[in-house]
C-alpha atoms as a PDB file:
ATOM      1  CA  UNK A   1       6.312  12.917  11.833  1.00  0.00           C
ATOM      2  CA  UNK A   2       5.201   9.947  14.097  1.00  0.00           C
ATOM      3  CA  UNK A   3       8.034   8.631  16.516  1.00  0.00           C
ATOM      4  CA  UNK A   4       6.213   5.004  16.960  1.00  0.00           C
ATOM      5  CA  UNK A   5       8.414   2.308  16.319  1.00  0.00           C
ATOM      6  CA  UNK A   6       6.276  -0.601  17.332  1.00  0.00           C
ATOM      7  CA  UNK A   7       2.571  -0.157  16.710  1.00  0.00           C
ATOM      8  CA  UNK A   8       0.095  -1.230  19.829  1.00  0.00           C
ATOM      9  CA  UNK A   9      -3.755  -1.697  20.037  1.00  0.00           C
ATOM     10  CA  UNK A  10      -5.420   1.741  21.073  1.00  0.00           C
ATOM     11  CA  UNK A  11      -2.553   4.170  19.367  1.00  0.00           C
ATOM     12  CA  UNK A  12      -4.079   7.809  18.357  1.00  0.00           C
ATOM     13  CA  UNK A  13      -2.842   9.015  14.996  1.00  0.00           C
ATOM     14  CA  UNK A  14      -3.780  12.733  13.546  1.00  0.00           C
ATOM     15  CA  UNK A  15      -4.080  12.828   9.872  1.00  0.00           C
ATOM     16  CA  UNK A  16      -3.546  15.783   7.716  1.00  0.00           C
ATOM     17  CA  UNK A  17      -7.058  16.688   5.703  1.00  0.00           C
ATOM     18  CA  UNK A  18      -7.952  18.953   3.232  1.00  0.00           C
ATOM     19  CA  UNK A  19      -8.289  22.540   4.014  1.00  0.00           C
ATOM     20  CA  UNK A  20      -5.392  22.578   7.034  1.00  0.00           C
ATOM     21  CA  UNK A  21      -7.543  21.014   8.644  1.00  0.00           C
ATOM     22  CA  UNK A  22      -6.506  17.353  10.659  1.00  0.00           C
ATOM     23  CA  UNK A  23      -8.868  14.259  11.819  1.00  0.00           C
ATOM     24  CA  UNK A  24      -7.794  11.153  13.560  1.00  0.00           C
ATOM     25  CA  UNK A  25      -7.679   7.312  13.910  1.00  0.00           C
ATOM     26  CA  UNK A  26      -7.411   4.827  16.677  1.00  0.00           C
ATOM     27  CA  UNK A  27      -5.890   1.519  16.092  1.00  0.00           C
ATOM     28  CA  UNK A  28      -8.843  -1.216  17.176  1.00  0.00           C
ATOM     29  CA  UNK A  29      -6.749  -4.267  16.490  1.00  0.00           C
ATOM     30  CA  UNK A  30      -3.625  -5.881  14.694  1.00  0.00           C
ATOM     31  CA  UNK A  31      -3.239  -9.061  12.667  1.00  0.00           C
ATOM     32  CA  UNK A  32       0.115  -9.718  11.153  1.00  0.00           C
ATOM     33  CA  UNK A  33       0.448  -6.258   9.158  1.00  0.00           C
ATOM     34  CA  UNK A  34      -2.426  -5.327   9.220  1.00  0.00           C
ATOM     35  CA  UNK A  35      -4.437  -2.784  11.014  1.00  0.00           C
ATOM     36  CA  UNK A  36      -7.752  -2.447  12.107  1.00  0.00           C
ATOM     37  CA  UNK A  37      -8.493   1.130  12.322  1.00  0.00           C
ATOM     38  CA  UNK A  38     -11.454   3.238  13.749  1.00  0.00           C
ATOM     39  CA  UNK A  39     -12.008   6.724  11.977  1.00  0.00           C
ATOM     40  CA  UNK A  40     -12.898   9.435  14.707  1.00  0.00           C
ATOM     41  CA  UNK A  41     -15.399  12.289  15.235  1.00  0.00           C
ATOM     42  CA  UNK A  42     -12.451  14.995  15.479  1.00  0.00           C
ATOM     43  CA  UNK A  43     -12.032  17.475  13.061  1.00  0.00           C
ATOM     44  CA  UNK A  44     -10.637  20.562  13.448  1.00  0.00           C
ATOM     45  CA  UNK A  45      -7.313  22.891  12.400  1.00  0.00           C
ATOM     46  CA  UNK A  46      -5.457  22.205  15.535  1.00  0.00           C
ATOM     47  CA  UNK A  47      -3.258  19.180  15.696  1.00  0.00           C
ATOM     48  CA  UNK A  48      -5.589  16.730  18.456  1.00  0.00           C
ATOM     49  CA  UNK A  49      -4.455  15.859  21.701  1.00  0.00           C
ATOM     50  CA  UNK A  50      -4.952  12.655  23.404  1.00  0.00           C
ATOM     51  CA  UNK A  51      -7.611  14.889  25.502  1.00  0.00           C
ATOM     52  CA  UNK A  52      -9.342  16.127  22.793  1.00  0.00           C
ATOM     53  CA  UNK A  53     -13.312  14.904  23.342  1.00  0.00           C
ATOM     54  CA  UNK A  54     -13.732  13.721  19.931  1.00  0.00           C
ATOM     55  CA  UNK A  55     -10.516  11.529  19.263  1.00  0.00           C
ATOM     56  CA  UNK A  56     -12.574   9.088  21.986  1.00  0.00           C
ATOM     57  CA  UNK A  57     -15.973   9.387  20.135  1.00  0.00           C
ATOM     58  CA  UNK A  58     -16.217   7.037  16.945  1.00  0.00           C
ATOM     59  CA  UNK A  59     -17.502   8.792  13.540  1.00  0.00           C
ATOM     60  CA  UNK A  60     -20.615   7.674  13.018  1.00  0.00           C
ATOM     61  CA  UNK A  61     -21.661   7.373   9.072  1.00  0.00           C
ATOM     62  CA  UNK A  62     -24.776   6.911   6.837  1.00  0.00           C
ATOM     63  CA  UNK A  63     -24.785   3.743   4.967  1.00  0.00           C
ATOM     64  CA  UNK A  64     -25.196   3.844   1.322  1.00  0.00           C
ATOM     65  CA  UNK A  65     -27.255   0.841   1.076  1.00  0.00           C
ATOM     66  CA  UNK A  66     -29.939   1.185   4.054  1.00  0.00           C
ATOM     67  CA  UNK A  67     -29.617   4.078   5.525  1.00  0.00           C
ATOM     68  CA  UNK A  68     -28.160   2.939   8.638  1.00  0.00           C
ATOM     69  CA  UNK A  69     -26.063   4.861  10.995  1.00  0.00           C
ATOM     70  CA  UNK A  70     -22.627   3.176  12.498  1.00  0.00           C
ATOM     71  CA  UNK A  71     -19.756   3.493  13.021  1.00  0.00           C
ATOM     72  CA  UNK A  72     -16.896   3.446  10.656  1.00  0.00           C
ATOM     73  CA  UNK A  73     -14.294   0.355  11.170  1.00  0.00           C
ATOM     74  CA  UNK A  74     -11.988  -0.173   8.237  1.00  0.00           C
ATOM     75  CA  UNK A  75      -8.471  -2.795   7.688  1.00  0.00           C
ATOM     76  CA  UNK A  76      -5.630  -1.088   5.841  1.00  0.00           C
ATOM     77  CA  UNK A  77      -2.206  -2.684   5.132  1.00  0.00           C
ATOM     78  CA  UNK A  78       1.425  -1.806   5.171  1.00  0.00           C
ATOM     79  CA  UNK A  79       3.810   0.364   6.918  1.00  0.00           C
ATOM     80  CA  UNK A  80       2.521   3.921   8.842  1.00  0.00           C
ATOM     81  CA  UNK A  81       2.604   6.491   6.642  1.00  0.00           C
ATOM     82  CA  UNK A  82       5.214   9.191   7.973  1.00  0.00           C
ATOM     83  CA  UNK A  83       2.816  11.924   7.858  1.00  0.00           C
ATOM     84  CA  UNK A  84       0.796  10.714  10.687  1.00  0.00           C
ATOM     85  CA  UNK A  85       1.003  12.430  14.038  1.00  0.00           C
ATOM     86  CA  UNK A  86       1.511  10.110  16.932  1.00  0.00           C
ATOM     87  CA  UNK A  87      -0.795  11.244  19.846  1.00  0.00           C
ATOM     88  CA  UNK A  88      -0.845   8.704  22.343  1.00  0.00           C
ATOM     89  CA  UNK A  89      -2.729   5.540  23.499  1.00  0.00           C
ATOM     90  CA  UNK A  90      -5.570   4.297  24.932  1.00  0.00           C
ATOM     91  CA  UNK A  91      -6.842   1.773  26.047  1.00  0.00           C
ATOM     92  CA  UNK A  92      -9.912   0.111  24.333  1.00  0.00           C
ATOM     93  CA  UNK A  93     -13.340   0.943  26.065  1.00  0.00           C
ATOM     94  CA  UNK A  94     -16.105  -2.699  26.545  1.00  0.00           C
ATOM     95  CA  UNK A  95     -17.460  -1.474  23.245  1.00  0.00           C
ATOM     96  CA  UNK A  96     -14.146  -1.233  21.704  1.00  0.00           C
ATOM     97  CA  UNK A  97     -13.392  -4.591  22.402  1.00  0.00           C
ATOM     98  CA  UNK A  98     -13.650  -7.558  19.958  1.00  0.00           C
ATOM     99  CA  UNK A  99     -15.106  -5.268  17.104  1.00  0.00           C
ATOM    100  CA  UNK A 100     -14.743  -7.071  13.849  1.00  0.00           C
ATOM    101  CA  UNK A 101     -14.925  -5.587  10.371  1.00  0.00           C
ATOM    102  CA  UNK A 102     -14.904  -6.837   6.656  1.00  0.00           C
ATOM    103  CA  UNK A 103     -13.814  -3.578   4.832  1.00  0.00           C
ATOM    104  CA  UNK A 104     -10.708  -3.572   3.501  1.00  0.00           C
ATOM    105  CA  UNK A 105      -9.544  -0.100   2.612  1.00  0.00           C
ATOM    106  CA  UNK A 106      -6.278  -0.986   0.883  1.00  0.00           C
ATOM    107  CA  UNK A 107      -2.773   0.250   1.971  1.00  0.00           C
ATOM    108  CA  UNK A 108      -2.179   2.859   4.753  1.00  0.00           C
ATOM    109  CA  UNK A 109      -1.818   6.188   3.820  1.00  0.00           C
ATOM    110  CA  UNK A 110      -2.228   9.668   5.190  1.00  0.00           C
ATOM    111  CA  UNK A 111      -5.856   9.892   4.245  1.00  0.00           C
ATOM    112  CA  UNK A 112      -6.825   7.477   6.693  1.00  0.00           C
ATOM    113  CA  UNK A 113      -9.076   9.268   8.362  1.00  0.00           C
ATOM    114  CA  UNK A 114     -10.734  11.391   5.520  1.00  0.00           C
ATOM    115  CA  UNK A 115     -14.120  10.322   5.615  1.00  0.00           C
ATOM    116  CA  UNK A 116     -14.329  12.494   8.696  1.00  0.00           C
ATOM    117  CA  UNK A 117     -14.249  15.391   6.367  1.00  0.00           C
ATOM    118  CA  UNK A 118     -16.104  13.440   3.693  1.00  0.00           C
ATOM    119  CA  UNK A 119     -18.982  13.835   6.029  1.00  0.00           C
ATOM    120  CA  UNK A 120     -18.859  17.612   7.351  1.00  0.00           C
ATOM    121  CA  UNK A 121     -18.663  18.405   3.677  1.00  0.00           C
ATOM    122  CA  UNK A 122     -21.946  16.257   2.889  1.00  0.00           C
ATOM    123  CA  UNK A 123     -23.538  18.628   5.474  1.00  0.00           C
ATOM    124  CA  UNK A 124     -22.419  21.368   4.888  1.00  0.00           C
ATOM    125  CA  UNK A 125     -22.260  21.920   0.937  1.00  0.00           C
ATOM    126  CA  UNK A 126     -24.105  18.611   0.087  1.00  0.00           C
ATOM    127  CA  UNK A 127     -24.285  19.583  -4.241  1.00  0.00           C
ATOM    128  CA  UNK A 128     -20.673  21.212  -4.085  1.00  0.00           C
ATOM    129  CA  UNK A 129     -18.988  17.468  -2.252  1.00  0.00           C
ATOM    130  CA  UNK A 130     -21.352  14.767  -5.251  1.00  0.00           C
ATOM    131  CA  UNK A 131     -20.135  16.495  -8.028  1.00  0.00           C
ATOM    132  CA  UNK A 132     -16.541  16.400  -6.363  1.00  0.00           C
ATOM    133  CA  UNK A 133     -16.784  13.077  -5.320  1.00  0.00           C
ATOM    134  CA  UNK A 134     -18.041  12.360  -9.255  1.00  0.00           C
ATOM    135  CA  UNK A 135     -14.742  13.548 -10.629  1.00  0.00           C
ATOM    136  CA  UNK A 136     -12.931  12.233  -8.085  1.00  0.00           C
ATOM    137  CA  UNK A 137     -14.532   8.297  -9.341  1.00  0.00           C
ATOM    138  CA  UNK A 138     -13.615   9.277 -12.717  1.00  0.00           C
ATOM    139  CA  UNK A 139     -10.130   9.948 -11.968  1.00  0.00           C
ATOM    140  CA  UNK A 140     -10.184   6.769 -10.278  1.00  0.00           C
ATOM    141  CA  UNK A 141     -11.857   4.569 -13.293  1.00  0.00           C
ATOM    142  CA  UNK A 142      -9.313   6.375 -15.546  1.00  0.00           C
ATOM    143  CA  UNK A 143      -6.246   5.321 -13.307  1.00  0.00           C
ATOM    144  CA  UNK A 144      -7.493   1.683 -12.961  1.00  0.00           C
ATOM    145  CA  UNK A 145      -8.014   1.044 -16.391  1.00  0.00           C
ATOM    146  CA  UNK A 146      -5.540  -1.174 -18.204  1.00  0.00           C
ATOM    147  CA  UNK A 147      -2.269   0.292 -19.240  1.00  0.00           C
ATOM    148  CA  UNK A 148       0.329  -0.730 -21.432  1.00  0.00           C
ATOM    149  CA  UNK A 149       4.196  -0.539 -20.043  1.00  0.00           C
ATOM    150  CA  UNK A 150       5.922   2.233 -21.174  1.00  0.00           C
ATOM    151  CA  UNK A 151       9.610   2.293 -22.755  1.00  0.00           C
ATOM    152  CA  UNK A 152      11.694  -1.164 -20.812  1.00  0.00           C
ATOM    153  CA  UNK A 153      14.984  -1.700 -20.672  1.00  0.00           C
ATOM    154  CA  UNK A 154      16.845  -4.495 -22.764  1.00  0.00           C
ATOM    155  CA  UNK A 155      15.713  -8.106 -20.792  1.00  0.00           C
ATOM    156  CA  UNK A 156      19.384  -8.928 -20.519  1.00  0.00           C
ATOM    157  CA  UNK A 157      20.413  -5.594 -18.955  1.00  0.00           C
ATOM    158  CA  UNK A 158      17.767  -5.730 -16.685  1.00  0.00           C
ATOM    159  CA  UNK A 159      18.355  -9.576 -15.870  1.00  0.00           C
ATOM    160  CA  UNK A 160      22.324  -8.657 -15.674  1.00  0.00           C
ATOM    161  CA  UNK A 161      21.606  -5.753 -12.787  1.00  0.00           C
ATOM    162  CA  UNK A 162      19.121  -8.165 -11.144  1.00  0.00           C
ATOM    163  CA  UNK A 163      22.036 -11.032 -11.390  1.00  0.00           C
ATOM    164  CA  UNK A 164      24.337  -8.521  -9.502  1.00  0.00           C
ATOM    165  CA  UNK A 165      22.122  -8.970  -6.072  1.00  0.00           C
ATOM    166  CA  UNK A 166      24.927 -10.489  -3.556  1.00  0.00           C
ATOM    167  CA  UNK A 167      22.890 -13.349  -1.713  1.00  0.00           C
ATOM    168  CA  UNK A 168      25.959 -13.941  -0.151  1.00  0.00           C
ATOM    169  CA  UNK A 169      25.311 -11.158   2.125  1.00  0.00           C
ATOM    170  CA  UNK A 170      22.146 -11.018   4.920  1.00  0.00           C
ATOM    171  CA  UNK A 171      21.657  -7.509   5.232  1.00  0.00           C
ATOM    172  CA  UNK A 172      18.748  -6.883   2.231  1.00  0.00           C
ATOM    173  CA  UNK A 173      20.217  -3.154   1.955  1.00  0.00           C
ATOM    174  CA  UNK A 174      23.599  -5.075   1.163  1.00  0.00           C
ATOM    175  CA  UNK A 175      22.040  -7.686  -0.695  1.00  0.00           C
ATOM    176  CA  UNK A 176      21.261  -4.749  -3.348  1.00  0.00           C
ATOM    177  CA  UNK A 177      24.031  -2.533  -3.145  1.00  0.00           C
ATOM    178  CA  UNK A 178      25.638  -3.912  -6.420  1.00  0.00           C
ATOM    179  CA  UNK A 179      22.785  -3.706  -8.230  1.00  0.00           C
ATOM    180  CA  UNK A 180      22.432   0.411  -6.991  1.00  0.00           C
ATOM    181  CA  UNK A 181      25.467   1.021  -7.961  1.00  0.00           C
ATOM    182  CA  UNK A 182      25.823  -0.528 -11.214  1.00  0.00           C
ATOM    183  CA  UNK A 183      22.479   1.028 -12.284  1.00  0.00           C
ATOM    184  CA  UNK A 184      23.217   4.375 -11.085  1.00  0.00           C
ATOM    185  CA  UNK A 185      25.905   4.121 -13.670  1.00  0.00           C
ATOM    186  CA  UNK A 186      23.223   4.471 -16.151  1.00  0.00           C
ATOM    187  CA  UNK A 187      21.597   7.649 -17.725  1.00  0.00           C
ATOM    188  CA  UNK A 188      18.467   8.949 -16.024  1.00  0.00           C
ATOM    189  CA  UNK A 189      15.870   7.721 -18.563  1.00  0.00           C
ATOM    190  CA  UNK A 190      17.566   4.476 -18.355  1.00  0.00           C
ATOM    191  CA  UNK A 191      16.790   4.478 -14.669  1.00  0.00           C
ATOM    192  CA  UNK A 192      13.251   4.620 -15.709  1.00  0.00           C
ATOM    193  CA  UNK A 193      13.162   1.828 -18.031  1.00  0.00           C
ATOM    194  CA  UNK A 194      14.619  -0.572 -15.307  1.00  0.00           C
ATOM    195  CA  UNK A 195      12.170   0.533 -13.174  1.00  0.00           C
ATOM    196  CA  UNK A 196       9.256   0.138 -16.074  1.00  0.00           C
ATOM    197  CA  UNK A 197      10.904  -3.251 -16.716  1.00  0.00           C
ATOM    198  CA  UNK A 198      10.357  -4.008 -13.104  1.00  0.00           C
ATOM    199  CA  UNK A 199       6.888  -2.762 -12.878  1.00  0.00           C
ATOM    200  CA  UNK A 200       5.765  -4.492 -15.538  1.00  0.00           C
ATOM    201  CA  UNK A 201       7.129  -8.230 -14.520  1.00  0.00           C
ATOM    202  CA  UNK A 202       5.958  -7.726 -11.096  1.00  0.00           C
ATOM    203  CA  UNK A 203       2.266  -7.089 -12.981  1.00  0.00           C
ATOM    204  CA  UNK A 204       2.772 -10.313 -14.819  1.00  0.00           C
ATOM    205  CA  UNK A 205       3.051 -12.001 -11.771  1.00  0.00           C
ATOM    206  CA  UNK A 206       0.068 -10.074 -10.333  1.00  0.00           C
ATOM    207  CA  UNK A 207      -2.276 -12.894 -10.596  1.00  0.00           C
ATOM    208  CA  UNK A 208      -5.211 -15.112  -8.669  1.00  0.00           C
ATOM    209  CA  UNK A 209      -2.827 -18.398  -9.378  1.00  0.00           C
ATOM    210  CA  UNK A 210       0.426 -17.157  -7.968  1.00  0.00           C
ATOM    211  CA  UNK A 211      -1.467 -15.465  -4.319  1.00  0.00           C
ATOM    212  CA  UNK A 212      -2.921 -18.871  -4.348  1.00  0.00           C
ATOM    213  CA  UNK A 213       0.468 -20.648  -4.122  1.00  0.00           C
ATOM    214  CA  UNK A 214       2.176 -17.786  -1.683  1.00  0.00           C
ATOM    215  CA  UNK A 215       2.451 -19.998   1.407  1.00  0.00           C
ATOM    216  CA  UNK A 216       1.130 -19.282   4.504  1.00  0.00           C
ATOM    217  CA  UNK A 217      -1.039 -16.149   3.810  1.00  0.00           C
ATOM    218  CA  UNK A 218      -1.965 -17.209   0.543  1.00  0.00           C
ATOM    219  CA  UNK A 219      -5.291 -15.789  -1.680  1.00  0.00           C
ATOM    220  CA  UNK A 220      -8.396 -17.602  -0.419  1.00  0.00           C
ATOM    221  CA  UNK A 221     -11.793 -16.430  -0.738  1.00  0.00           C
ATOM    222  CA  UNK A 222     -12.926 -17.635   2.786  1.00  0.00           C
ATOM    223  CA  UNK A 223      -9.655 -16.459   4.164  1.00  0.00           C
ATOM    224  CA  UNK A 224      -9.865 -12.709   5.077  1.00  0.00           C
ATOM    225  CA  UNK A 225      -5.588 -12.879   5.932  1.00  0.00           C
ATOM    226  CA  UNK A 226      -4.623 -12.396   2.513  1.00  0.00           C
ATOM    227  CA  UNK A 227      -2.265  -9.048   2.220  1.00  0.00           C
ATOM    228  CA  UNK A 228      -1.862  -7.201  -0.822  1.00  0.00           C
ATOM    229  CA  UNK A 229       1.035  -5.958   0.049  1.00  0.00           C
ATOM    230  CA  UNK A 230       2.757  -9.180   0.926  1.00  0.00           C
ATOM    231  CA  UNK A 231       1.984 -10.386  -1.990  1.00  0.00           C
ATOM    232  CA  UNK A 232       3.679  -7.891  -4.156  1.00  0.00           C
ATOM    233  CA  UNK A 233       6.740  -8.603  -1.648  1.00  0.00           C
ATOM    234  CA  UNK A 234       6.566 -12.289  -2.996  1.00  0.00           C
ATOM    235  CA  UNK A 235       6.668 -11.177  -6.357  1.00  0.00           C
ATOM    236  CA  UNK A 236       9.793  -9.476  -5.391  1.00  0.00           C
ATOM    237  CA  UNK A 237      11.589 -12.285  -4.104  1.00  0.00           C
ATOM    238  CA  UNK A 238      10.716 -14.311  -7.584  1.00  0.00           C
ATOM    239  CA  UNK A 239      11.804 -11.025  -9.535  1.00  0.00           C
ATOM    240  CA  UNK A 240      15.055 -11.100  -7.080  1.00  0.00           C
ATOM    241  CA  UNK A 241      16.217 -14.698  -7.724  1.00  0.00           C
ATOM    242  CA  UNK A 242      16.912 -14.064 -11.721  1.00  0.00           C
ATOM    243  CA  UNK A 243      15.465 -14.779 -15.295  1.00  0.00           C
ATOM    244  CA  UNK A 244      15.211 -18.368 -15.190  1.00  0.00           C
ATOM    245  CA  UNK A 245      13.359 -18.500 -11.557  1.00  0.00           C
ATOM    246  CA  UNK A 246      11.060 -15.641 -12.758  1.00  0.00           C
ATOM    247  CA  UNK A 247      10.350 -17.308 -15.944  1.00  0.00           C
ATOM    248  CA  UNK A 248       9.425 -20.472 -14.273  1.00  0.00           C
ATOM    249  CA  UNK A 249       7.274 -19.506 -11.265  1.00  0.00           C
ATOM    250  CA  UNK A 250       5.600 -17.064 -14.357  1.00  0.00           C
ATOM    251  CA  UNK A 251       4.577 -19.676 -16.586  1.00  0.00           C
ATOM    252  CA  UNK A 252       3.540 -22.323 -13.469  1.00  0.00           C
ATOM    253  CA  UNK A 253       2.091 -20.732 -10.376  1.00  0.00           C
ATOM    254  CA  UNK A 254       2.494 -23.700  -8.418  1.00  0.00           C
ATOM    255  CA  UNK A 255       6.481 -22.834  -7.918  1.00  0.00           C
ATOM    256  CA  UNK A 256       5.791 -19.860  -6.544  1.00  0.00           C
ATOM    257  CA  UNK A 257       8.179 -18.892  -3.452  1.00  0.00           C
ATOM    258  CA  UNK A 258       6.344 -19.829  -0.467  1.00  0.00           C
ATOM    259  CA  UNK A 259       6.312 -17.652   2.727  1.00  0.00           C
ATOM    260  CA  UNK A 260       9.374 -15.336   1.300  1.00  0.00           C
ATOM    261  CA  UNK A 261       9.419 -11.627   0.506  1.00  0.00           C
ATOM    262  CA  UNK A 262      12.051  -8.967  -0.869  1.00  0.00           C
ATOM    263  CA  UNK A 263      11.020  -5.242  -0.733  1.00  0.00           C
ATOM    264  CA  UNK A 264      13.918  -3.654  -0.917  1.00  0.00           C
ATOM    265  CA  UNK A 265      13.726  -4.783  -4.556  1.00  0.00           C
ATOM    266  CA  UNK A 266      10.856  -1.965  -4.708  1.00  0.00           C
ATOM    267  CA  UNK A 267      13.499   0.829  -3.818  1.00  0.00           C
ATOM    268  CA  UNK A 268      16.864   0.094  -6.145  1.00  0.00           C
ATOM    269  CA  UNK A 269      15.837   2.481  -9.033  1.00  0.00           C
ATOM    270  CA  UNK A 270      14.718   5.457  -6.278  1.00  0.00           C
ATOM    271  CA  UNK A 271      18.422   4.956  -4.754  1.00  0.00           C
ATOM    272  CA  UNK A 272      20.260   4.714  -7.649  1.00  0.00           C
ATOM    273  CA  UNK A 273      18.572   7.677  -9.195  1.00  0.00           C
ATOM    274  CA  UNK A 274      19.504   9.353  -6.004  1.00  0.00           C
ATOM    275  CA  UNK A 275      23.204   8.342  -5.978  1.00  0.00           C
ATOM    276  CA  UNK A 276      22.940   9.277 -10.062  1.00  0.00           C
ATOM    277  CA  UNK A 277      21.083  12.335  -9.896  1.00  0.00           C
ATOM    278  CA  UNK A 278      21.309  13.469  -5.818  1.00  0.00           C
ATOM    279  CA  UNK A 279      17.859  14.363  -5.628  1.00  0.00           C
ATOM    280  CA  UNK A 280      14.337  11.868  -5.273  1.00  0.00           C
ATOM    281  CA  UNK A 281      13.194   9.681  -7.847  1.00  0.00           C
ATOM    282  CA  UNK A 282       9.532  10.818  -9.665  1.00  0.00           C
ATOM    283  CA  UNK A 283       8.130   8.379 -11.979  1.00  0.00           C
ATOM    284  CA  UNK A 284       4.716   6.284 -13.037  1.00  0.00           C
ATOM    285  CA  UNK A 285       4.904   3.688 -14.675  1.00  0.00           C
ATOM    286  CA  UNK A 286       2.681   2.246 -17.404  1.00  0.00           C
ATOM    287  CA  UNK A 287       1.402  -1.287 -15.796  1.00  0.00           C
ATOM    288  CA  UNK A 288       1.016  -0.920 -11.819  1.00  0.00           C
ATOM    289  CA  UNK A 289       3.146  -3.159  -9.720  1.00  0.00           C
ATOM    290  CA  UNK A 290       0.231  -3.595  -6.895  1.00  0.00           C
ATOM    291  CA  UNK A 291      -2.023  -6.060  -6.094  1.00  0.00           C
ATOM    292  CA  UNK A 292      -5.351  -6.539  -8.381  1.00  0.00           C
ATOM    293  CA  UNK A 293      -3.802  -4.099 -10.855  1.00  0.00           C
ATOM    294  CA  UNK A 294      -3.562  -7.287 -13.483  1.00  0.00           C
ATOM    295  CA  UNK A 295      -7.173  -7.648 -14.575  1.00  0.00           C
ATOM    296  CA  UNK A 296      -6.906 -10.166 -16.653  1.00  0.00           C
ATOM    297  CA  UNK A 297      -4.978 -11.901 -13.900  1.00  0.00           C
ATOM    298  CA  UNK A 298      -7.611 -11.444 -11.218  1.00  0.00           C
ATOM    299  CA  UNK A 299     -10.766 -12.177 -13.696  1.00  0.00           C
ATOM    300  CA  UNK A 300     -12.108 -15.059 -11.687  1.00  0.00           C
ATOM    301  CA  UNK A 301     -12.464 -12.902  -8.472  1.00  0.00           C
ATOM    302  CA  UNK A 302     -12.375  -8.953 -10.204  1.00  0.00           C
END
């Protein structure tokens, strides 16, 4: 629902929360991809305006560790989420100005701004909101726990679609048309093994070694530029380029692809199901393609 086509500092979102009700986010600063957002006081049913009082007052939360009340600053990564209600910009106040933050809440999505309602409900129904937010961390543990990959398709099918990428063109969305349309010649469930297959060598890659050897915005633990999300994009562009540059880069980080990404390589099972089936693609697969999700990969910083 947002019309935004190039984010700025001080943009207003409204974000959809529980209960029809919405809150709302102010972007505090941009590096790269990433967003430094401030979670707002508003709450209400009505959709904010930018003259809504609260969408210029900062949410001010209780600290878990010493009590302490501040305000809530928070970096997320990746693309808007097309929920999000574009309300208009200001600019940033003195106070605004130069804050700096070391959370890192992951990739954007539409719940940006839920701890606004996280805290009305610890007001106002303090035993009903622990013993949701205790199933909601149990959910959570259960999702992050390792998982083996479901059914995969045949490693030469799969490396024979992949092979079918034309490099020849620049356009990435004509890059993969071949592929789309060779796979959407396949059943359904075949569809979803490619796109287990997929999953599942994007985990493999999905480790400390190989976001150490990404290029410019490589893994560091001093460096706080590291994206997640670019570094699944990397792990495209190695899937992208075939068997035997997959194979290597797997089994020696150090030949990583440096400062290259392919995302469209996330979508060609969605459209070919689409062009196959003519309605959206709904699947989970067994081993998570995002960052972090390879334990054993990560178990030096995890």
């Amino acid at each position: 629902m947002n019309s935004k086509r190039t984010m700025q500092v001080g943009d207003i979102f409204a974000s959809p929360l529980p209960m029809n009700k919405y809150g709302a986010v102010k972007v505090m600063d941009i590096i790269d991809r990433s967003y430094l957002l401030g979670i707002t006081s508003y709450m209400d049913k009505q959709i904010p305006t930018i003259d809504s009082k609260e969408v210029h007052q900062a949410l001010i939360t209780e600290s878990i560790i010493d009590d302490s009340k501040k305000p809530l600053y928070e970096w997320v990564d990746g693309r808007i989420p097309k929920e999000l209600i574009f309300i208009g910009n200001t600019p940033l106040t003195k106070e605004e100005q130069g804050i700096e933050s070391n959370i890192y809440a992951g990739h954007w999505s539409e719940e940006c701004a839920m701890q606004v309602y996280y805290e009305w409900r610890r007001q106002t129904d303090p035993e009903g909101f622990a013993l949701e937010i205790q199933k909601e961390d149990e959910a959570l543990a259960l999702k992050n726990s390792i998982r083996k990959p479901k059914k995969m398709m045949d490693d030469q099918v799969f490396w024979g679609i992949i092979s079918l990428l034309d490099w020849d063109k620049e356009d990435e969305e004509a890059i993969v048309e071949p592929a789309i349309k060779e796979l959407a010649t396949f059943t359904a469930w075949k569809i979803r093994h490619f796109e287990e297959t997929l999953s599942y060598k994007l985990f493999l890659l999905d480790t400390e070694e190989h976001a150490k050897e990404m290029g410019e915005y490589r893994f560091s633990q001093q460096d706080q530029h590291f994206s997640p999300d670019l570094f699944l994009y990397a792990r495209c562009a190695v899937v992208a380029r075939g068997k035997e540059v997959f194979e290597d880069v797997l089994s020696n980080p150090s030949k990583m692809i440096k400062d290259t990404e392919f995302e469209t390589l996330l979508s060609l099972s969605s459209k070919a199901y689409y062009l196959k089936m003519g309605k959206e693609f709904e699947y989970e697969s067994g081993c998570s393609y995002e960052a972090f999700s390879n334990k054993e990969g990560w178990s030096n910083t995890l």
